[in-house]
Protein backbone atom coordinates (compact mmCIF):
# COMPACT_ATOMS: atom_id res chain seq x y z
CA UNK A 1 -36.92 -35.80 -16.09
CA UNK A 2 -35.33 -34.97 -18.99
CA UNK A 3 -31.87 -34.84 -17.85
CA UNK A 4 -32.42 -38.69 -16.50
CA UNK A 5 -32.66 -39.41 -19.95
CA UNK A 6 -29.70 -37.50 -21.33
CA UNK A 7 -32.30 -35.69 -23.67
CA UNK A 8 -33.14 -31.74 -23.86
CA UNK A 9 -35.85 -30.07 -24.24
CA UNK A 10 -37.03 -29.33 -27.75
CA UNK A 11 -36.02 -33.19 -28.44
CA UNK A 12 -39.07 -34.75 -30.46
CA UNK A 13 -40.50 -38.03 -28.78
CA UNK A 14 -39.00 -40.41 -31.04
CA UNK A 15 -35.38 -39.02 -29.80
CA UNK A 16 -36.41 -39.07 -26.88
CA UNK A 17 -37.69 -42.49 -26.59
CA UNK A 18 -34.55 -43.65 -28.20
CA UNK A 19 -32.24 -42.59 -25.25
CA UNK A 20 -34.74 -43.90 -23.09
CA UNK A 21 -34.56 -47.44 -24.73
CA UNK A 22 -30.98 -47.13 -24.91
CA UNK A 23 -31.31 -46.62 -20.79
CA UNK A 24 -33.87 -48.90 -20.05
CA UNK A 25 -31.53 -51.56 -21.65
CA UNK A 26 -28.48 -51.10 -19.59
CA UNK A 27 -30.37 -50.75 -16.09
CA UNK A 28 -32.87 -53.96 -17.01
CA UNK A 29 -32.91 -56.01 -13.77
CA UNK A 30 -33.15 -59.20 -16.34
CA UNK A 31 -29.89 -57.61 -18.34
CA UNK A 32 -27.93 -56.70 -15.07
CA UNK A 33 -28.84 -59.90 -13.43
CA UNK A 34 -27.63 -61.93 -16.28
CA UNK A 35 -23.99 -59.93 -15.64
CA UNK A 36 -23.97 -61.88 -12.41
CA UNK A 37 -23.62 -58.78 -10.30
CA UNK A 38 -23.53 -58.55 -6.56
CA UNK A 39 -27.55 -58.19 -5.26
CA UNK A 40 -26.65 -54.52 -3.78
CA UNK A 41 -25.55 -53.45 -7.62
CA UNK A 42 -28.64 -55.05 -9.05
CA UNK A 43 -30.94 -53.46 -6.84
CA UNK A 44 -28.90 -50.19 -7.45
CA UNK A 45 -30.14 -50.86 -11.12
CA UNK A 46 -33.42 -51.80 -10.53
CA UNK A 47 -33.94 -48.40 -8.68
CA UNK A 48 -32.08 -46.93 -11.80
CA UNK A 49 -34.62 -48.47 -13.98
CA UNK A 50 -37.58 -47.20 -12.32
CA UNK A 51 -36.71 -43.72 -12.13
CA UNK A 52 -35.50 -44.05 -15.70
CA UNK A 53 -39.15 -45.47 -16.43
CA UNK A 54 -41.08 -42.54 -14.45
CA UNK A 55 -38.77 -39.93 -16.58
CA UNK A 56 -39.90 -41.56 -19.56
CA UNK A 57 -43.80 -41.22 -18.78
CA UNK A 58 -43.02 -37.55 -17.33
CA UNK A 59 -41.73 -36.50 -20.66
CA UNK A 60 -43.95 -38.60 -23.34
CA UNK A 61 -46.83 -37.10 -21.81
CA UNK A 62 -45.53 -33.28 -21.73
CA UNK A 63 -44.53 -33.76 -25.12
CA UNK A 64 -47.94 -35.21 -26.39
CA UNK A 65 -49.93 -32.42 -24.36
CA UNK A 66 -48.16 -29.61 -25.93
C-alpha cells in the first residue's frame, strides 16, 4: 500500500496523508471528468482512485495501531 502512495515506511501519517491527498486529487472521477477525457480514461481513473483510497485506509490504520 505504501508504494501506491509514493510514501515509505517510517513516514508519519500526516506525510502520508499528504501524498495521498495529492493522489486522490489527480485521479478524482469529478476532476478527471471535468478534463473531458474519453470514458475508458476516466474509468481508468476511477479504478486509480479506489485503489489509491484502499492504500490510504491500509496504511492510516497500521500506522495508528502501532
Amino acid at each position: 500500500a505504501l508504494p501506491i502512495l509514493g510514501a515509505k515506511r517510517g513516514d508519519s501519517l500526516p506525510e502520508v496523508k499528504r501524498k495521498y491527498r495529492k493522489l486522490a486529487m489527480e485521479y478524482h472521477p469529478d476532476r478527471v471528468q471535468a478534463k473531458g477525457v474519453s470514458p475508458e480514461f476516466a474509468a481508468a481513473a476511477e479504478e486509480n482512485f479506489k485503489e489509491i483510497q484502499h492504500a490510504f485506509d491500509m496504511v492510516e490504520k497500521d500506522i495508528k495501531a502501532g
